[in-house]
Protein backbone atom coordinates (compact mmCIF):
# COMPACT_ATOMS: atom_id res chain seq x y z
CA UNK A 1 -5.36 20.76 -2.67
CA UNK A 2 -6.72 21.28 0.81
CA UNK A 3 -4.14 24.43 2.58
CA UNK A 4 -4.02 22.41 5.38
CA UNK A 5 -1.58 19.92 3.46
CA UNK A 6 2.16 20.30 2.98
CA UNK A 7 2.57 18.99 -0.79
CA UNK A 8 6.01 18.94 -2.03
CA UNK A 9 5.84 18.03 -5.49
CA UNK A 10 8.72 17.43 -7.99
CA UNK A 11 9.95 17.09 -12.03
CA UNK A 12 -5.95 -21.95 -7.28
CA UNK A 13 -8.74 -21.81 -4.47
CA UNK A 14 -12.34 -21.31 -5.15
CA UNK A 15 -14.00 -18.26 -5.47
CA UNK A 16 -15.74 -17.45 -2.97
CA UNK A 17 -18.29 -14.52 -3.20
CA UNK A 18 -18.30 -11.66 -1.00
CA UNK A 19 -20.02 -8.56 0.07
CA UNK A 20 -17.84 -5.82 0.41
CA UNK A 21 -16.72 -4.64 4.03
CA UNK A 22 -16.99 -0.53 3.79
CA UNK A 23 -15.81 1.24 6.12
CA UNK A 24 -17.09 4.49 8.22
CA UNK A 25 -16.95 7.34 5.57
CA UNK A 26 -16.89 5.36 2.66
CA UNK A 27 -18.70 4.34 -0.65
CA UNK A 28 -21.94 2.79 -0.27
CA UNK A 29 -21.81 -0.84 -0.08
CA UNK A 30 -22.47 -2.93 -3.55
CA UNK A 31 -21.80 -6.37 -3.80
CA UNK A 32 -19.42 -5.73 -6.57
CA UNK A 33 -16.51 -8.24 -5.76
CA UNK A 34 -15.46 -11.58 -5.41
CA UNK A 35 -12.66 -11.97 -3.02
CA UNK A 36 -10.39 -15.71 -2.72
CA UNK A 37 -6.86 -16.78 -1.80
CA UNK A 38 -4.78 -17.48 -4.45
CA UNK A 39 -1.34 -19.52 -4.48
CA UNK A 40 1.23 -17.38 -5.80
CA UNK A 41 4.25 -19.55 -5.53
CA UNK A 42 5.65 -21.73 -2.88
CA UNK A 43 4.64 -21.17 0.95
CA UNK A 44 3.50 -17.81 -0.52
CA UNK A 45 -0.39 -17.01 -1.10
CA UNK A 46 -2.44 -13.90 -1.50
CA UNK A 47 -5.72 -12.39 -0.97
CA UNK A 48 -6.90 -11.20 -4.61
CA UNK A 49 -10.20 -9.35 -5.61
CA UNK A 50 -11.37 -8.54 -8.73
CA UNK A 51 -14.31 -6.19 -10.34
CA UNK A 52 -17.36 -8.13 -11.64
CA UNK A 53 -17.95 -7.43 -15.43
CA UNK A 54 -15.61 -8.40 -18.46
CA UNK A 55 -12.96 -6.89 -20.00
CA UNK A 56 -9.38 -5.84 -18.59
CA UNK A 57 -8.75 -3.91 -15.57
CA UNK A 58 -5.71 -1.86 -14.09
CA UNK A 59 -4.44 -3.68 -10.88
CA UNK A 60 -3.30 -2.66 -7.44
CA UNK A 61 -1.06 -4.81 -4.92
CA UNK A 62 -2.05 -3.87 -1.41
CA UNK A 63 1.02 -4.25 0.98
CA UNK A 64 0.11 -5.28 4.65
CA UNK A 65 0.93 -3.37 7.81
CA UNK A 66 3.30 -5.05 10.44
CA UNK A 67 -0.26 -6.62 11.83
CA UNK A 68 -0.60 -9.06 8.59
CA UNK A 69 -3.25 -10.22 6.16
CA UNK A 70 -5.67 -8.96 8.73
CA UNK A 71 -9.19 -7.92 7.92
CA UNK A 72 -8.34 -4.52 7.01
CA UNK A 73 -6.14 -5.16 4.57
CA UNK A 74 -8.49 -7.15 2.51
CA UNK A 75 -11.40 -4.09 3.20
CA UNK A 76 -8.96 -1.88 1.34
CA UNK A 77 -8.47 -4.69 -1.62
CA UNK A 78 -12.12 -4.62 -1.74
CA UNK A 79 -12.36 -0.70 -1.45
CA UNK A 80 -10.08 -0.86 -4.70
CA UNK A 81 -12.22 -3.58 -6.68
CA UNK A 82 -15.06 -1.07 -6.04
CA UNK A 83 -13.33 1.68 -7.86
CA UNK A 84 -12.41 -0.90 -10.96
CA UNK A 85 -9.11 -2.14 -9.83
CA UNK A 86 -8.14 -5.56 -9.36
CA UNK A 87 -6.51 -6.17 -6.03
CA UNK A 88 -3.72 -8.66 -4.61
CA UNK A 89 -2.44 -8.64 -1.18
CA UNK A 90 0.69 -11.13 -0.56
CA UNK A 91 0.40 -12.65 2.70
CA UNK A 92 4.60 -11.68 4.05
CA UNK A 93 3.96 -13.47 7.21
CA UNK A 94 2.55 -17.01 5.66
CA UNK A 95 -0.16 -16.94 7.91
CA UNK A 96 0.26 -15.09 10.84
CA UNK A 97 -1.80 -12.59 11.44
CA UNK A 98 -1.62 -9.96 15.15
CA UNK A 99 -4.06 -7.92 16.95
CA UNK A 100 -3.61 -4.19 17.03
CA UNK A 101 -3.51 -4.46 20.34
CA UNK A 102 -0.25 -6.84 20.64
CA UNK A 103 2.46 -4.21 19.16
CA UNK A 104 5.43 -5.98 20.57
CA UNK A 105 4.86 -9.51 18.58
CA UNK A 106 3.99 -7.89 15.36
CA UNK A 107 7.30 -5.62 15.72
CA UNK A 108 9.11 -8.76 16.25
CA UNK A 109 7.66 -10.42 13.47
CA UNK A 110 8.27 -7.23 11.52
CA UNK A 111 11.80 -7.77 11.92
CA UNK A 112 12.25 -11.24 10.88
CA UNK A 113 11.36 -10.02 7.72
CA UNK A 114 14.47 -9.81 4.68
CA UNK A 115 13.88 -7.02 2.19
CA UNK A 116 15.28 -9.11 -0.36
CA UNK A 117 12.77 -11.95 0.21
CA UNK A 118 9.74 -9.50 0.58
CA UNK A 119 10.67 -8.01 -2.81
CA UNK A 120 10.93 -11.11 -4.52
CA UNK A 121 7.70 -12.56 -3.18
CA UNK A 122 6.39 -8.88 -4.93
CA UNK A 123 7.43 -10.26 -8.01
CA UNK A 124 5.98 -13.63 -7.92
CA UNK A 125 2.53 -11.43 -7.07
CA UNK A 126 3.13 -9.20 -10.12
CA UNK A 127 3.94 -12.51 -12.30
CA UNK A 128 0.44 -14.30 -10.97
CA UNK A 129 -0.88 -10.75 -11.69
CA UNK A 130 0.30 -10.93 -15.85
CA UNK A 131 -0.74 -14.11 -15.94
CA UNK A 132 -4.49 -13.35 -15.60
CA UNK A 133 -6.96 -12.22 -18.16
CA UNK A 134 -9.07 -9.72 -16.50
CA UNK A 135 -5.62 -7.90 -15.83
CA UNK A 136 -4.06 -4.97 -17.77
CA UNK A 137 -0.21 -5.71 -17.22
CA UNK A 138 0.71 -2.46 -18.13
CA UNK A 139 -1.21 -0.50 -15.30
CA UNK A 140 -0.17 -2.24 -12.37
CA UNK A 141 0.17 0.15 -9.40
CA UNK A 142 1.48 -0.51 -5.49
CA UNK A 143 -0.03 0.81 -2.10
CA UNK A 144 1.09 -0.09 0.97
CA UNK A 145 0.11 0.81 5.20
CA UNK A 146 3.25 1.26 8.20
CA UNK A 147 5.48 -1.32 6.83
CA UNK A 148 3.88 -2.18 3.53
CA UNK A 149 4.51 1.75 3.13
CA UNK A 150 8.31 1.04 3.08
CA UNK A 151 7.78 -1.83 0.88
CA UNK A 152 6.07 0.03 -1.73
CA UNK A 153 8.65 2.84 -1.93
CA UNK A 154 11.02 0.08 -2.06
CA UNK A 155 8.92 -1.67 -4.64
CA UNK A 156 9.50 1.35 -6.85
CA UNK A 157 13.39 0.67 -7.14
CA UNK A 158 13.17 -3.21 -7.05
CA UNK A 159 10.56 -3.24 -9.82
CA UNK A 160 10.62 0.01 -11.21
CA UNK A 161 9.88 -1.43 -14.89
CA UNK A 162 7.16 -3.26 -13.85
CA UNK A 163 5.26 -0.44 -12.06
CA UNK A 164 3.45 2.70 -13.11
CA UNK A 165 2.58 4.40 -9.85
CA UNK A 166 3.08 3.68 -5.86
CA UNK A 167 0.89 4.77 -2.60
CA UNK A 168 3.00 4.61 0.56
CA UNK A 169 0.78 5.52 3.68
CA UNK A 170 2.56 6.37 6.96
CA UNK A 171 6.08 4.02 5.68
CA UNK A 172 8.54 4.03 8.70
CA UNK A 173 11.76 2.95 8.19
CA UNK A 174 12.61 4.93 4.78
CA UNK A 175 14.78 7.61 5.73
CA UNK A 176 15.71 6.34 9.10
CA UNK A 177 14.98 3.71 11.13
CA UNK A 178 14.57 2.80 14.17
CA UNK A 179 14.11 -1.16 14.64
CA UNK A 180 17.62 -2.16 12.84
CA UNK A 181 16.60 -2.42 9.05
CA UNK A 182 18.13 -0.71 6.33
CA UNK A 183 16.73 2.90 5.53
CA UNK A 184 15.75 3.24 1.56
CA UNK A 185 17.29 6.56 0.39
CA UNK A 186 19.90 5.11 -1.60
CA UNK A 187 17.47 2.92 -3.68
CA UNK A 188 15.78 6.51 -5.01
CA UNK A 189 18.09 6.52 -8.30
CA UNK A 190 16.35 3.68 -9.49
CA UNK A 191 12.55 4.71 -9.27
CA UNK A 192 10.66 5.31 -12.22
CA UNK A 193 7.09 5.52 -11.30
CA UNK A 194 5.55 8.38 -9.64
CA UNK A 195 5.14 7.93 -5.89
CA UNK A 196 2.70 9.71 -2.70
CA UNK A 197 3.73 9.74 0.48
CA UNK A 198 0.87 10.10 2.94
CA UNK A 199 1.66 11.07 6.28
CA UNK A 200 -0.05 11.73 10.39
CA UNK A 201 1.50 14.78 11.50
CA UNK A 202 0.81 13.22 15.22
CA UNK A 203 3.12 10.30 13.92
CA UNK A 204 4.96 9.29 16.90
CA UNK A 205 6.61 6.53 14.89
CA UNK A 206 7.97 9.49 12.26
CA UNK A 207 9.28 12.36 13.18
CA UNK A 208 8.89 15.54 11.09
CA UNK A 209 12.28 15.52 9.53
CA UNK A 210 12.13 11.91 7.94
CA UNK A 211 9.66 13.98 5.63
CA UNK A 212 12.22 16.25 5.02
CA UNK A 213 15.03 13.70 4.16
CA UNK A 214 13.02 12.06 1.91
CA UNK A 215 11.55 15.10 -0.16
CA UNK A 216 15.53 15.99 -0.43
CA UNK A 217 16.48 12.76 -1.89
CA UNK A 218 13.89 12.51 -4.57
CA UNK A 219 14.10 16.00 -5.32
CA UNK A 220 17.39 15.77 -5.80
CA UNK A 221 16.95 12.52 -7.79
CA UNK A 222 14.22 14.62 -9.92
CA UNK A 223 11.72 11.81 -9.08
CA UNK A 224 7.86 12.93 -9.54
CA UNK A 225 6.18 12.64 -6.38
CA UNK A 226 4.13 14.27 -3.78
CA UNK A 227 4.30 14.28 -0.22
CA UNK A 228 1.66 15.36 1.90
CA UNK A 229 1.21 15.67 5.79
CA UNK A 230 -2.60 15.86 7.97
CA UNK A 231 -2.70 17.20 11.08
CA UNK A 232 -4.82 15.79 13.87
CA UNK A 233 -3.56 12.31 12.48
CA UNK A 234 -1.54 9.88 13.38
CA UNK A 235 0.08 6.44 12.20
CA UNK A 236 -2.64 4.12 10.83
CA UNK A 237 -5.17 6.96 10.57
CA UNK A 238 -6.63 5.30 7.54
CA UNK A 239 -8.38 2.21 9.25
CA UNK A 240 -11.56 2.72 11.12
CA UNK A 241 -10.45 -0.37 12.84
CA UNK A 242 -7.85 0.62 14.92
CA UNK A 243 -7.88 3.46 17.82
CA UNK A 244 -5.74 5.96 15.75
CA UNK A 245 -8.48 6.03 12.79
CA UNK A 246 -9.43 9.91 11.64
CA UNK A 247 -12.41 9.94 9.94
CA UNK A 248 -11.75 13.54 8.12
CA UNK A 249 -7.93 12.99 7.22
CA UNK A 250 -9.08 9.01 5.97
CA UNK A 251 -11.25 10.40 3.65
CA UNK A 252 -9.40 12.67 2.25
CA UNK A 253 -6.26 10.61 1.97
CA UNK A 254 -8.46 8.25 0.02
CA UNK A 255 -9.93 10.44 -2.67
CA UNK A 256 -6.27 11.30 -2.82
CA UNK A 257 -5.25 7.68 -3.21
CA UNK A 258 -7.89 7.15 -5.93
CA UNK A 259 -7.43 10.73 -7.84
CA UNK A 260 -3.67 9.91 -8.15
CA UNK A 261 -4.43 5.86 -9.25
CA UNK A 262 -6.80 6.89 -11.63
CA UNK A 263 -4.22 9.35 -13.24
CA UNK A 264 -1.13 6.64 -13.74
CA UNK A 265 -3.51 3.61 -13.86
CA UNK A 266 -6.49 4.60 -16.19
């Protein structure tokens, strides 16, 4: 692992075919996947990607940042379907969808959201997802970007027989936060899978000892997990579509993101 890290580790709609978006720094582009939106129960629908070929696949659920279904989201489902995953992103918001740009609606539609709900729209995407062929139900694995970030470590307790690994990039809100929801520390007990955390050192929307207070809790818990921080990056450094994208730490959190899937997935 690259020095420059701090790892703390412990014990129905039609398909429609599509080229795959890739962004700066990554694979070469193949047009490998077929992406559509799928219903995946009421008022709640998805955008879900899948490798070409036959056979069964492991599956990833790609949770959205506080911005929506947006573009970028469904680049990183397709990033995933490149690699051999299926992908499924729930659409939270129904619909709405923000620009980077206009922070103070997507906050506020951030916070209209009810853990409780989220997590059980998660399982109506993990039921859709054991209900299809081309999917291995027993390698399903979470990701998820600012808010989807908390989501997937809460995903981990909610539906911690159900998953076999979780990405959280840049989750605010798990340890302490700041906007009025509930922080996450007491739902570590009941984790099972192992878990990254992938963090901006330049976050200005997590401060340095959030790291801390998590890495305490699931240490303590004897949860298997890393943690890792990049300097020079801050929140949302993975997307080469917004202003805080770092083309050096994005890589490298990816190949991270992939190493760790293909360990507790394949």
């Amino acid at each position: 692992m690259n020095r420059r890290d701090l790892l703390i580790l412990s014990a129905g709609v039609a398909t429609t075919p599509l080229l795959v978006q890739v962004g700066k720094g990554n694979a070469q582009t193949k047009p490998t996947a077929k992406g559509e939106t799928v219903t995946l129960g009421k008022d709640l629908q998805g955008y879900y990607v899948r490798p070409q070929g036959s056979g069964t696949f492991p599956a990833i659920m790609v949770f959205m940042e506080a911005f929506g279904l947006n573009p970028n989201i469904k680049n990183v489902c397709d990033r995933f379907a490149q690699a051999g995953y299926v992908a499924l992103a729930p659409d939270f918001y129904h619909g709405d969808v923000y620009d980077y740009k206009d922070i103070q609606a997507a906050v506020a539609k951030l916070k209209s959201l009810n853990d409780d709900t989220v997590m059980a729209e998660v399982g109506q995407g993990l039921d859709f997802l054991a209900k299809r062929q081309e999917v291995a139900a027993d390698k399903i694995g979470v990701t998820g970007f600012c808010m989807g970030g908390r989501h997937a470590f809460l995903a981990n307790a909610a539906h911690a027989a159900r998953l076999k690994a979780v990405v959280s990039f840049y989750g605010s809100g798990i340890a302490v936060d700041r906007i009025g929801r509930k922080p996450l520390l007491d739902r570590v007990d009941a984790m099972r899978s192992p878990i990254m955390l992938i963090y901006g050192a330049d976050d200005e929307m997590i401060a340095a000892d959030e790291h801390a207070r998590i890495s305490q809790a699931l240490s303590q818990a004897k949860k298997r997990y890393i943690l890792t921080v990049f300097p020079n990056a801050g929140h949302g450094f993975l997307s080469d579509r917004r202003d805080s994208y770092a083309a050096a730490p994005a890589k490298e959190a990816w190949e991270m993101t992939m190493n760790f899937f293909q360990q507790y997935l394949k």
